[in-house]
Protein backbone atom coordinates (compact mmCIF):
# COMPACT_ATOMS: atom_id res chain seq x y z
CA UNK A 1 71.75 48.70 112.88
CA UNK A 2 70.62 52.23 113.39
CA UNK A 3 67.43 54.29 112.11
CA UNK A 4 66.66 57.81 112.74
CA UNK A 5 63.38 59.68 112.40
CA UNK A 6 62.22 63.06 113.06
CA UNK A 7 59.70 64.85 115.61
CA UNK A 8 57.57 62.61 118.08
CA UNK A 9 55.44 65.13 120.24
CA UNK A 10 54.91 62.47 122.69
CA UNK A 11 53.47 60.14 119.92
CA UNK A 12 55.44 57.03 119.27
CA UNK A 13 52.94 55.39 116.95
CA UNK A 14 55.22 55.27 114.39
CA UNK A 15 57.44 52.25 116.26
CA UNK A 16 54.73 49.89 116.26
CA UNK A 17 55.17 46.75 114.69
CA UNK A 18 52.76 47.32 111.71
CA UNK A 19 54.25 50.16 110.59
CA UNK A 20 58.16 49.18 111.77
CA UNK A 21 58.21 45.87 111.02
CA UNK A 22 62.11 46.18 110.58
CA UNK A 23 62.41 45.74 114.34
CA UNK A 24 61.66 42.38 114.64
CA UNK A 25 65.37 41.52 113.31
CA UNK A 26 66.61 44.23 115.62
CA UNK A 27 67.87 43.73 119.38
CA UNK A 28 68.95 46.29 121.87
CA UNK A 29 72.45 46.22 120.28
CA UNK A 30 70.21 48.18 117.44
CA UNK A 31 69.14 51.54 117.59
CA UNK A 32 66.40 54.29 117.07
CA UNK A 33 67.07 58.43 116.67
CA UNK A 34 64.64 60.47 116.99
CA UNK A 35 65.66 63.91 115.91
CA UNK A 36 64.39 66.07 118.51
CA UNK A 37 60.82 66.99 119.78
CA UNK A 38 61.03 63.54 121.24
CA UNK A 39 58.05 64.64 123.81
CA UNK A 40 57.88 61.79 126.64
CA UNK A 41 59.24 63.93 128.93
CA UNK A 42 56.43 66.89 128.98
CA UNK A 43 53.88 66.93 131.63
CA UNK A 44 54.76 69.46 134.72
CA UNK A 45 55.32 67.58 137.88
CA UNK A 46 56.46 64.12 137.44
CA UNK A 47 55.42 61.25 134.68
CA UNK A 48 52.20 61.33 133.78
CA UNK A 49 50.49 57.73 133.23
CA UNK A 50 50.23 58.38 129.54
CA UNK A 51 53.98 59.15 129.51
CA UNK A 52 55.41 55.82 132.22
CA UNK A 53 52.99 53.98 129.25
CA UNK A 54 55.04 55.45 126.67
CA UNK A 55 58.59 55.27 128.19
CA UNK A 56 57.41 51.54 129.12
CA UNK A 57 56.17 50.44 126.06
CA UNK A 58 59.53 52.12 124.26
CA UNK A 59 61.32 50.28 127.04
CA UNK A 60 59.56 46.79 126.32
CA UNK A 61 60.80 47.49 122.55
CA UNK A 62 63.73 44.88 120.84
CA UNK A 63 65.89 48.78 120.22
CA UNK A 64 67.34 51.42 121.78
CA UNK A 65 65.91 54.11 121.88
CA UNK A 66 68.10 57.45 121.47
CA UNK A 67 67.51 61.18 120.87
CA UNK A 68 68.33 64.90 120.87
CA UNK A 69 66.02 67.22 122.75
CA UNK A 70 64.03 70.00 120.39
CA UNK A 71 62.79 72.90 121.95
CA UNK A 72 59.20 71.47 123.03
CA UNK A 73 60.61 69.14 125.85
CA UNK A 74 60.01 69.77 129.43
CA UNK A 75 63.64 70.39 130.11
CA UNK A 76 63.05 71.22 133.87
CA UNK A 77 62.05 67.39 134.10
CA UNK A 78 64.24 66.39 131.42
CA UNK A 79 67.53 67.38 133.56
CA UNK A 80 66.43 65.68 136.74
CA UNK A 81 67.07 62.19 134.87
CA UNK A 82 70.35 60.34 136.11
CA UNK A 83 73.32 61.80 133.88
CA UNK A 84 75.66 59.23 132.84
CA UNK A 85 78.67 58.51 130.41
CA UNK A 86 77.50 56.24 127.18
CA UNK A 87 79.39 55.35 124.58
CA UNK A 88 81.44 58.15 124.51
CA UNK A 89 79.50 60.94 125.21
CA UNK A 90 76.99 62.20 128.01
CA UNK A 91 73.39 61.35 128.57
CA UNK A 92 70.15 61.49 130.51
CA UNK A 93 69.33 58.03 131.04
CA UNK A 94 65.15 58.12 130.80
CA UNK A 95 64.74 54.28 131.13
CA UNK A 96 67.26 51.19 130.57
CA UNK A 97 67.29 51.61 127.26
CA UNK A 98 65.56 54.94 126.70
CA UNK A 99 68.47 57.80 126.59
CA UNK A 100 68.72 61.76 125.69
CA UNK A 101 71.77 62.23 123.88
CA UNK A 102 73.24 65.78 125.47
CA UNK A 103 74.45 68.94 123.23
CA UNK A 104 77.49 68.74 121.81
CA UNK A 105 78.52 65.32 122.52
CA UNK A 106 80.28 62.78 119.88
CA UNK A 107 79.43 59.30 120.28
CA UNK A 108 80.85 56.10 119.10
CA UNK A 109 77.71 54.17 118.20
CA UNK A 110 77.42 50.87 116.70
CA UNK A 111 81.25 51.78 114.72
CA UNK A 112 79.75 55.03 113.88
CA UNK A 113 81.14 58.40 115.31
CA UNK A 114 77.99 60.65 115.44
CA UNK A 115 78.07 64.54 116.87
CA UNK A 116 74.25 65.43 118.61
CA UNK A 117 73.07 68.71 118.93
CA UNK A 118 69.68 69.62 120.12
CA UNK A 119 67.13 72.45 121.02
CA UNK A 120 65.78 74.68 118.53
CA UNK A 121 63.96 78.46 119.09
CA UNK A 122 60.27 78.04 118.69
CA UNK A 123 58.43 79.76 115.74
CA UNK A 124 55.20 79.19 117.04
CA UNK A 125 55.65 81.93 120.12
CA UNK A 126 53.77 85.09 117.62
CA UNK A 127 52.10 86.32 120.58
CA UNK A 128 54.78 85.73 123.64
CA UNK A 129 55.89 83.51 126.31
CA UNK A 130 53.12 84.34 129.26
CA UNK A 131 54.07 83.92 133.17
CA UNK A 132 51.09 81.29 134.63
CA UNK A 133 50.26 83.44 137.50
CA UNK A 134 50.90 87.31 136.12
CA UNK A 135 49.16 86.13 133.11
CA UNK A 136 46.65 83.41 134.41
CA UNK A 137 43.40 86.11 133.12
CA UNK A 138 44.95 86.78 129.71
CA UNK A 139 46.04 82.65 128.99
CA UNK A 140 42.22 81.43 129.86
CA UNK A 141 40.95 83.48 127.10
CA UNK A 142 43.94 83.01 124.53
CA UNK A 143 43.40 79.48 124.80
CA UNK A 144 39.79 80.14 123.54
CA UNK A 145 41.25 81.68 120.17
CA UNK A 146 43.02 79.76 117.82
CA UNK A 147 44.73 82.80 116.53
CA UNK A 148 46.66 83.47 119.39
CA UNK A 149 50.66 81.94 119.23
CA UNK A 150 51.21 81.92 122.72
CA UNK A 151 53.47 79.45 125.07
CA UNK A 152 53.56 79.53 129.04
CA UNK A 153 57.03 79.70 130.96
CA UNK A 154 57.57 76.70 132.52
CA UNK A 155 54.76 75.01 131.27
CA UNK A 156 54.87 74.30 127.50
CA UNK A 157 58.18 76.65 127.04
CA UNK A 158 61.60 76.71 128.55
CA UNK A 159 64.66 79.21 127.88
CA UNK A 160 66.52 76.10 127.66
CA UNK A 161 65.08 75.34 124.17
CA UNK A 162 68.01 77.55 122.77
CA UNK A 163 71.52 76.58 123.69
CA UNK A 164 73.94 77.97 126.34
CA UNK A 165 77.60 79.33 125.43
CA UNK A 166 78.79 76.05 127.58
CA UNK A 167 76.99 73.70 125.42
CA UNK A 168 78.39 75.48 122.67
CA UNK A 169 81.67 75.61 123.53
CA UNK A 170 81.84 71.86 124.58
CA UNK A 171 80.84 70.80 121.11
CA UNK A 172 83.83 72.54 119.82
CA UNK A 173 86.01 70.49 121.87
CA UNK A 174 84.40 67.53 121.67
CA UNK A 175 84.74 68.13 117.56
CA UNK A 176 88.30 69.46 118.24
CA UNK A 177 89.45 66.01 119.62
CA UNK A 178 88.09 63.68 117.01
CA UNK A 179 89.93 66.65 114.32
CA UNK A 180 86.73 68.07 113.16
CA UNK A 181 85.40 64.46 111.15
CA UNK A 182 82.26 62.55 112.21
CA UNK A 183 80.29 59.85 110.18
CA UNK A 184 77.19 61.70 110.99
CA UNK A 185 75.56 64.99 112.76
CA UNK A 186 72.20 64.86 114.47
CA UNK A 187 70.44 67.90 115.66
CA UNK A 188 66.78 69.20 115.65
CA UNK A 189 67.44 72.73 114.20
CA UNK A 190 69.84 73.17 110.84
CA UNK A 191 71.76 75.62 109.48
CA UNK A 192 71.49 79.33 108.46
CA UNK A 193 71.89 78.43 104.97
CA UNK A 194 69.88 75.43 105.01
CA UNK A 195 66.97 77.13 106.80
CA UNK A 196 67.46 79.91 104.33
CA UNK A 197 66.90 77.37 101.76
CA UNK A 198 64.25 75.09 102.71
CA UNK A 199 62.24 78.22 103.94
CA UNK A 200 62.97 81.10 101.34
CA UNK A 201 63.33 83.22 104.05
CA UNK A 202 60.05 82.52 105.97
CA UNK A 203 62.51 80.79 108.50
CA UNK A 204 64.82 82.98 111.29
CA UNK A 205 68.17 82.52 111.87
CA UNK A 206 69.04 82.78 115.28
CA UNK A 207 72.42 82.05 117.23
CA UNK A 208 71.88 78.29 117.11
CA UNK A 209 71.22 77.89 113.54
CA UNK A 210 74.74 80.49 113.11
CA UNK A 211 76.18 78.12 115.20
CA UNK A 212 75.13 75.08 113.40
CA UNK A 213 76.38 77.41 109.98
CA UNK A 214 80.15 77.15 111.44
CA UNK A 215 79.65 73.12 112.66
CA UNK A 216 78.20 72.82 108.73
CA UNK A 217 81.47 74.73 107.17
CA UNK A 218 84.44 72.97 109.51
CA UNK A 219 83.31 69.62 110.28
CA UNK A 220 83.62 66.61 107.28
CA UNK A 221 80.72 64.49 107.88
CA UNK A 222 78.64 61.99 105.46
CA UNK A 223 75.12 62.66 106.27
CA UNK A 224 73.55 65.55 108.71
CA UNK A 225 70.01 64.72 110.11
CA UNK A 226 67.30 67.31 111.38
CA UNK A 227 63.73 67.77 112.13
CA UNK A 228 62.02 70.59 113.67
CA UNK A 229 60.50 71.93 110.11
CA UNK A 230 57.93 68.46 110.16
CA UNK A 231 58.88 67.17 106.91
CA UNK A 232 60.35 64.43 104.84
CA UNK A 233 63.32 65.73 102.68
CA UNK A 234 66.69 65.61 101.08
CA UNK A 235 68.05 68.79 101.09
CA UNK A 236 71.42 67.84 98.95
CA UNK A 237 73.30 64.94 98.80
CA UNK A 238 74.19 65.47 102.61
CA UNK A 239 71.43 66.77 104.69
CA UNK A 240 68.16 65.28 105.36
CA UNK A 241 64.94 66.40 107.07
CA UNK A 242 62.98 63.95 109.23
CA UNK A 243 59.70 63.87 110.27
CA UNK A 244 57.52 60.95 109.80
CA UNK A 245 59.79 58.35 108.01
CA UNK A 246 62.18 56.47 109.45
CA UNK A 247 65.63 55.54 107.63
CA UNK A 248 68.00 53.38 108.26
CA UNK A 249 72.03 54.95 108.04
CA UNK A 250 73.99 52.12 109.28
């Protein structure tokens, strides 16, 4: 079996067994997305106990526990986990059964063939990406207004958030060997033409979302998941936004 869900934030509420009771037929052969925004890897330094709690009790869970990376993960931390080959396709292995599932990889996944894509440009940034010590005066007394749209390098924003041209280009070859056809595409960000859609142009394109345009116009897939936007949604026939429910695909 496999589920996927949307944006977590570090809050994994949603997997408990009240309001997932699905999982008790489920074993680790079975499997959970989340769609980016996954948030257990945050804090600065190292695991926090709040987070090894988390990542534990996701651990001590009958699933698997998969997912992209959105663009508010601590990818400085994020990239220090082991890197390993799974099914297919690369990964940072978080805990036994707790893995990131890297840009641009196809995996082979309970008979499935699914393409992942993550990161995402924030839109909540109005105000600018601050440096903690040129800026430490200025942050202290944003944080008192709740006007201010602010994020601090390094802290609770990371370039990485958007992709590089490698990531890029290895999804185009990893797509280029299975002949451009997948069962399904994950990612956390969607399309030009989807976010021009869902957001009647309140939404900016950017060079991921043209990117994700070209994966959207070459690739045959049956269903495309995404978060990011923090709703629950059928865009067509094809293309679903996640956020709080969780669906099973396979």
């Amino acid at each position: 079996m496999i589920y996927i869900t949307g944006d977590c934030h570090g809050k994994f509420h949603k997997f408990t067994t009240e309001a997932f009771p699905e999982q008790k037929e489920m074993t680790k052969r079975d499997y959970i997305i989340v769609c980016g925004d996954f948030g257990g890897v945050w804090e600065p330094l190292e695991e926090s106990s709040y987070e090894k709690y988390w990542l534990n009790w996701l651990e001590d869970k009958p699933f698997t526990v998969l997912f992209v990376d959105g663009n508010h993960e601590n990818f400085d931390r994020l990239y220090r986990y082991p890197l390993v080959t799974w099914n297919g396709g690369c990964v940072h292995q978080i805990r036994s059964s707790v893995f990131h599932l890297m840009r641009g990889q196809v995996f082979s996944i309970d008979g499935c063939r699914i393409f992942t894509f993550g990161g995402a440009g924030s839109h909540d940034i109005r105000d600018g990406i601050l440096d903690p010590s040129a800026d430490a005066v200025k942050i202290r007394n944003w944080k008192r207004d709740p006007e201010k749209q602010f994020r601090i390098n390094r802290i609770s924003w990371w370039k990485q958030e958007m992709p590089s041209e490698q990531e890029m280009q290895e999804g185009i070859r990893n797509l280029e060997k299975w002949n451009w056809k997948v069962d399904y595409i994950v990612t956390h960000d969607c399309s030009d033409s989807t976010k021009e859609f869902l957001g009647d142009g309140a939404y900016a394109c950017d060079e991921l979302s043209s990117y994700l345009e070209e994966i959207r116009c070459r690739v045959q897939y049956k269903k495309w998941f995404f978060g990011h936007l923090h709703d629950d949604r059928a865009v067509n026939d094809k293309e679903i936004l996640l956020y709080d429910q969780i669906v099973r695909i396979w």
